[in-house]
N, C-alpha and C. Protein backbone atom coordinates (compact mmCIF):
# COMPACT_ATOMS: atom_id res chain seq x y z
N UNK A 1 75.23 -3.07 -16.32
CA UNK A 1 75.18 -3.69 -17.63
C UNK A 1 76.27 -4.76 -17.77
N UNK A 2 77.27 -4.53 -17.35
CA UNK A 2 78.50 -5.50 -17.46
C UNK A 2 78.47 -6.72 -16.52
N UNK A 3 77.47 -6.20 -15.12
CA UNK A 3 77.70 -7.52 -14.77
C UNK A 3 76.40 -8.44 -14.69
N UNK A 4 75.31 -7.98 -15.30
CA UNK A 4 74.42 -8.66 -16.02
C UNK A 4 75.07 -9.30 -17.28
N UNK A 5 75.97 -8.95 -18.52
CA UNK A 5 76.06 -9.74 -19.50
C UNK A 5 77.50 -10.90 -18.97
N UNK A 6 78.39 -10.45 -17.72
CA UNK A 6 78.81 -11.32 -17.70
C UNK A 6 78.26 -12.42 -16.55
N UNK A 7 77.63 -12.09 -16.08
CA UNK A 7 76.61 -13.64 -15.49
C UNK A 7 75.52 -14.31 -16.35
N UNK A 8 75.10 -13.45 -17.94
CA UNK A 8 74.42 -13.89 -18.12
C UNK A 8 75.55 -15.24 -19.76
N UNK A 9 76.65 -14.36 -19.61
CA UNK A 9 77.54 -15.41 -20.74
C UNK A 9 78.61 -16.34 -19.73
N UNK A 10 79.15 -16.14 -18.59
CA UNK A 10 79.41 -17.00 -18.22
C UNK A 10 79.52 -18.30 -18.24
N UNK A 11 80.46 -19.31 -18.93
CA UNK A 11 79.59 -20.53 -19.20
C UNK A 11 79.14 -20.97 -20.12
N UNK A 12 78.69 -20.64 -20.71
CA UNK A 12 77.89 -19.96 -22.50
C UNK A 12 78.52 -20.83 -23.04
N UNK A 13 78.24 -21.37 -24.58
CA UNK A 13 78.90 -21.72 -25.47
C UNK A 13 78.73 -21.41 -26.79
N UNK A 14 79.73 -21.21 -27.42
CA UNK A 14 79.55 -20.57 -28.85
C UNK A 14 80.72 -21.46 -29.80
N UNK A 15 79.53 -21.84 -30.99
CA UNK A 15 79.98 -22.80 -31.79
C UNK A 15 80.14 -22.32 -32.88
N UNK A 16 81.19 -22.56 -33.69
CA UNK A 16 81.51 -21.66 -35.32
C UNK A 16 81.14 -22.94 -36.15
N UNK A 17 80.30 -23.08 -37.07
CA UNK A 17 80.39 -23.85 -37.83
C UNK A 17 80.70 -23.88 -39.48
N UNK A 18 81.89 -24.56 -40.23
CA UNK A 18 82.50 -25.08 -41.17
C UNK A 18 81.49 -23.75 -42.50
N UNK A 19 80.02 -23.87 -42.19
CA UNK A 19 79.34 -22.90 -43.51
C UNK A 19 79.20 -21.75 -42.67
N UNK A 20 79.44 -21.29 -42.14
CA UNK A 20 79.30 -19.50 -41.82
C UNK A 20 78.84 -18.93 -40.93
N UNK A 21 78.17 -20.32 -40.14
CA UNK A 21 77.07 -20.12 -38.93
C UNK A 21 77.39 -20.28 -37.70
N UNK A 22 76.90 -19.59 -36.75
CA UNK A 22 77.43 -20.09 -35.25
C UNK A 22 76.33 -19.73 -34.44
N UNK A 23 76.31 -20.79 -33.17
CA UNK A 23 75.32 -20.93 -32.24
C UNK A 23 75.95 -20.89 -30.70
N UNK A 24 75.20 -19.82 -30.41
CA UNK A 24 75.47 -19.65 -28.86
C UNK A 24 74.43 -20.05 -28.10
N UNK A 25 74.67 -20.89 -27.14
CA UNK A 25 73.68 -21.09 -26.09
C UNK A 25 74.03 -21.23 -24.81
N UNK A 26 73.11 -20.23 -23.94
CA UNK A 26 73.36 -19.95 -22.75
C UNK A 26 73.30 -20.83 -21.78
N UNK A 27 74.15 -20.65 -20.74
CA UNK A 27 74.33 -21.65 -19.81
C UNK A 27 73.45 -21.10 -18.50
N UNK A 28 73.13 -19.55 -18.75
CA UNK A 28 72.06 -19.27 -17.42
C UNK A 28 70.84 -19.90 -18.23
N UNK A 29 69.37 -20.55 -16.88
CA UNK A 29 68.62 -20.80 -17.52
C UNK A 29 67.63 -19.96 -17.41
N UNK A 30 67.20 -18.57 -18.34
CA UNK A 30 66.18 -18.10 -18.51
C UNK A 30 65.27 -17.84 -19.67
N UNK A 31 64.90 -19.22 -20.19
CA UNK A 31 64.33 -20.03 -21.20
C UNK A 31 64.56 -19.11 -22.42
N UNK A 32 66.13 -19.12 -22.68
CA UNK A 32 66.15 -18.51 -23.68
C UNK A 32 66.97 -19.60 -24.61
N UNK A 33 66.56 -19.94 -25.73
CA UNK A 33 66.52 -20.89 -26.79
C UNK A 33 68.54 -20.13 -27.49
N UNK A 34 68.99 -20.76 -27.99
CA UNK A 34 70.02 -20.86 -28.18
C UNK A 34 70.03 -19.79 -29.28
N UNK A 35 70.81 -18.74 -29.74
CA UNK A 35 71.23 -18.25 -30.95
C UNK A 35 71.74 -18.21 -31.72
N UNK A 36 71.42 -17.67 -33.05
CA UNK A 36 72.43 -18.10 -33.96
C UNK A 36 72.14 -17.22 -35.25
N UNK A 37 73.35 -17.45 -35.77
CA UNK A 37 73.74 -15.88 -36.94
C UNK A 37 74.43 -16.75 -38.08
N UNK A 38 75.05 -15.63 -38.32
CA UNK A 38 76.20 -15.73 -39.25
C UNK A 38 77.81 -15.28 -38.59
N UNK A 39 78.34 -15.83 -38.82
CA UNK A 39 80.53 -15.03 -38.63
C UNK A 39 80.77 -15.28 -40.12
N UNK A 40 81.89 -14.32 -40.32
CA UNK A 40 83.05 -14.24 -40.87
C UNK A 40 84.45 -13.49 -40.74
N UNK A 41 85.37 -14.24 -40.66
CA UNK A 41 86.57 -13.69 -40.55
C UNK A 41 87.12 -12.84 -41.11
N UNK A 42 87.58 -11.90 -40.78
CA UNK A 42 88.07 -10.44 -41.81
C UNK A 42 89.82 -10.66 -41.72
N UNK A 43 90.54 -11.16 -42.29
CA UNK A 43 91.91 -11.02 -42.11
C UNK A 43 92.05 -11.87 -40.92
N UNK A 44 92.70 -11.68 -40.19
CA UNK A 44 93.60 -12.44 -39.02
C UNK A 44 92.82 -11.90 -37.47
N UNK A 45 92.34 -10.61 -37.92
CA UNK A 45 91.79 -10.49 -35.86
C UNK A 45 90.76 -9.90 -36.24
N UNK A 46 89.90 -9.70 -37.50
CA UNK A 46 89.04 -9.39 -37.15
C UNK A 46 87.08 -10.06 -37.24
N UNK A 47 86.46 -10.72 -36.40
CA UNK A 47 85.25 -11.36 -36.38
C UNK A 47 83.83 -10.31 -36.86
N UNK A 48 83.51 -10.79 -37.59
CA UNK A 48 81.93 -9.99 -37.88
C UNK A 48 80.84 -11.18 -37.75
N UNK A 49 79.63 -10.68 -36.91
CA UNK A 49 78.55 -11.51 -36.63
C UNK A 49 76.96 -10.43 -36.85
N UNK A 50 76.39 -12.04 -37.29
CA UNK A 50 75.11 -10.96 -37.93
C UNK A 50 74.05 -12.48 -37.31
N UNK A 51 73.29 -11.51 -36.71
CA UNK A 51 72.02 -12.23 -36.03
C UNK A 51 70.80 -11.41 -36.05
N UNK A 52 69.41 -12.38 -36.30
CA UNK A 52 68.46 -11.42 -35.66
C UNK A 52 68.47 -10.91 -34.71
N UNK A 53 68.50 -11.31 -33.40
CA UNK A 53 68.20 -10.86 -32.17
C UNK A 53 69.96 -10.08 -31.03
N UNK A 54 70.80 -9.80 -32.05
CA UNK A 54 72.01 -9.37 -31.67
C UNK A 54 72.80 -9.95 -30.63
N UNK A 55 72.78 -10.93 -30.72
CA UNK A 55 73.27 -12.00 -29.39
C UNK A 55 74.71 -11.69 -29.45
N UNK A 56 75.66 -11.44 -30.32
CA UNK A 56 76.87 -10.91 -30.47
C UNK A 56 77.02 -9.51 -30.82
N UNK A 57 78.41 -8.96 -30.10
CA UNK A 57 77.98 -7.60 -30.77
C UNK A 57 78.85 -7.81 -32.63
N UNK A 58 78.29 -7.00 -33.42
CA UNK A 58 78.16 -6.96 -34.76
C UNK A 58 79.91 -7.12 -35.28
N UNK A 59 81.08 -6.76 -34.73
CA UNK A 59 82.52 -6.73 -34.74
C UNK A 59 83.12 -7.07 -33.59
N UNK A 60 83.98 -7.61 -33.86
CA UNK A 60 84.97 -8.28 -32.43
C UNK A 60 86.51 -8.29 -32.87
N UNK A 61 87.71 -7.68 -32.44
CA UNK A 61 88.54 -7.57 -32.65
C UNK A 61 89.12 -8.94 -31.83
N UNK A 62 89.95 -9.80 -32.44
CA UNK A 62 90.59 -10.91 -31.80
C UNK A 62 91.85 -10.34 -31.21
N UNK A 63 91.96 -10.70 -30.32
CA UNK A 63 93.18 -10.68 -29.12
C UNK A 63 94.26 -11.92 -29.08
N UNK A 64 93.63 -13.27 -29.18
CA UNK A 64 93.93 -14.32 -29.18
C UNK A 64 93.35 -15.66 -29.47
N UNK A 65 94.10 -16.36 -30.72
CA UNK A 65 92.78 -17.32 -31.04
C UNK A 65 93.87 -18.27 -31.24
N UNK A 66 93.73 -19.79 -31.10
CA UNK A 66 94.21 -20.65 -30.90
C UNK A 66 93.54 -22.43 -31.43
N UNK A 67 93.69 -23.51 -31.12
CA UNK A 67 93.40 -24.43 -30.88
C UNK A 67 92.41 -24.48 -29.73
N UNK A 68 93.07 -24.08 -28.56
CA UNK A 68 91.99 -24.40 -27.36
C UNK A 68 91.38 -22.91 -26.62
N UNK A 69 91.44 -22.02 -27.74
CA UNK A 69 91.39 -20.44 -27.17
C UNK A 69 90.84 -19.37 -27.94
N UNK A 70 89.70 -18.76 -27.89
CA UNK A 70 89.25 -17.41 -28.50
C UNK A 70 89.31 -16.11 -27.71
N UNK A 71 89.98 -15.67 -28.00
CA UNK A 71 89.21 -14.25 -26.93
C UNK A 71 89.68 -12.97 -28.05
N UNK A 72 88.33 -12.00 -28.16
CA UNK A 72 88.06 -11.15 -28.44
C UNK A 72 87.50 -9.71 -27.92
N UNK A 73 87.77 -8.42 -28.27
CA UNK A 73 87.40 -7.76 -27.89
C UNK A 73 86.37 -6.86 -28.42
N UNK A 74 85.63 -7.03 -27.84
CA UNK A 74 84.09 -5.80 -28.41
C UNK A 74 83.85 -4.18 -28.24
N UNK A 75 83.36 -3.03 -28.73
CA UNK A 75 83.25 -2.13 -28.01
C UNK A 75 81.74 -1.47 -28.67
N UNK A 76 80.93 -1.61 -27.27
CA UNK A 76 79.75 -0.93 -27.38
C UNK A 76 79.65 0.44 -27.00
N UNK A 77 78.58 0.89 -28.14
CA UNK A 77 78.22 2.56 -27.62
C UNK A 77 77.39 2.33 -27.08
N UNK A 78 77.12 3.60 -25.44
CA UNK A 78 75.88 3.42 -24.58
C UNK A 78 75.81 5.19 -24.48
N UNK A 79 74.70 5.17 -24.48
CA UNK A 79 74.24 7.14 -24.32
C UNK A 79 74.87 7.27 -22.84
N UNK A 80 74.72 6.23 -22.02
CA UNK A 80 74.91 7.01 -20.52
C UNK A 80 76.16 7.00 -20.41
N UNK A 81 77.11 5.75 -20.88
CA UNK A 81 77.93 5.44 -20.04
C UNK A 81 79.12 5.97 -21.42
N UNK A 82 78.83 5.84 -22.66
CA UNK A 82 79.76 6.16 -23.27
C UNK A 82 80.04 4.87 -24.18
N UNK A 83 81.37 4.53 -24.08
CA UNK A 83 82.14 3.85 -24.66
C UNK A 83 82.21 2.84 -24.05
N UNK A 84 81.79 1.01 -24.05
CA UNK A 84 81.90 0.13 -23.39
C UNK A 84 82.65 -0.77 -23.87
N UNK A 85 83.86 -1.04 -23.18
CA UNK A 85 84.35 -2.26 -24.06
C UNK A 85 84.55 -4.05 -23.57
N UNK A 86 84.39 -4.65 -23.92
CA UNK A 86 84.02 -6.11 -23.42
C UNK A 86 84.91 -7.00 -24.12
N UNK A 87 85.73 -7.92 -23.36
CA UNK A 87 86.33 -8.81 -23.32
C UNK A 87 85.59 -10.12 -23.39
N UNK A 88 85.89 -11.05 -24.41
CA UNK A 88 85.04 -12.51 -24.47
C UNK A 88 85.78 -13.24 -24.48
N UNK A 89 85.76 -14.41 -23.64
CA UNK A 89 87.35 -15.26 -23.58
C UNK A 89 86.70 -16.90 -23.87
N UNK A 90 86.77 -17.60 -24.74
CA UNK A 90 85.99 -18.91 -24.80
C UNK A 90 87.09 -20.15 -24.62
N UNK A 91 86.90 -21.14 -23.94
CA UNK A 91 88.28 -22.30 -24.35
C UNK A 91 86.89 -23.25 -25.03
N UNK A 92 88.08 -24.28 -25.70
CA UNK A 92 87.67 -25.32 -26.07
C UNK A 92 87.22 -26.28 -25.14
């Protein structure tokens, strides 16, 4: 699972835009059309994203955000594996 989502975000780009919205689009090409939701910032580290098709996971704890730097941390529940947690690191 982990190293399917990180070959499949690798590259990736994810855009926050000014009204509430942000668009990710993948840099693998398996004709998948770009996504896009909603963010909002909760205080200082924490990201919430709301999409149809869950292209982000739903909370992201920020680690480090900057001018030329995002990185956040995610944590998914999986029945098999448990507790997954995922690192997202974006530059400008």
């Amino acid at each position: 699972l982990i190293f399917l989502m990180k070959a499949f975000m690798t590259d990736s780009k994810l855009e926050f835009k000014d009204n509430g919205e942000f668009i990710l689009s993948y840099a693998v090409a398996l004709g998948e059309e770009p996504s896009s939701g909603t963010w909002e910032l909760i205080g200082d580290d924490q990201l919430i994203f709301s999409s149809e098709d869950d292209a982000l996971p739903p909370t992201a704890n920020i680690q480090d955000l900057s001018e030329e730097k995002l990185k956040f941390l995610s944590v998914f529940p999986d029945q098999q594996l448990g507790t997954i947690n995922l690192t997202f690191s974006w530059k400008k």
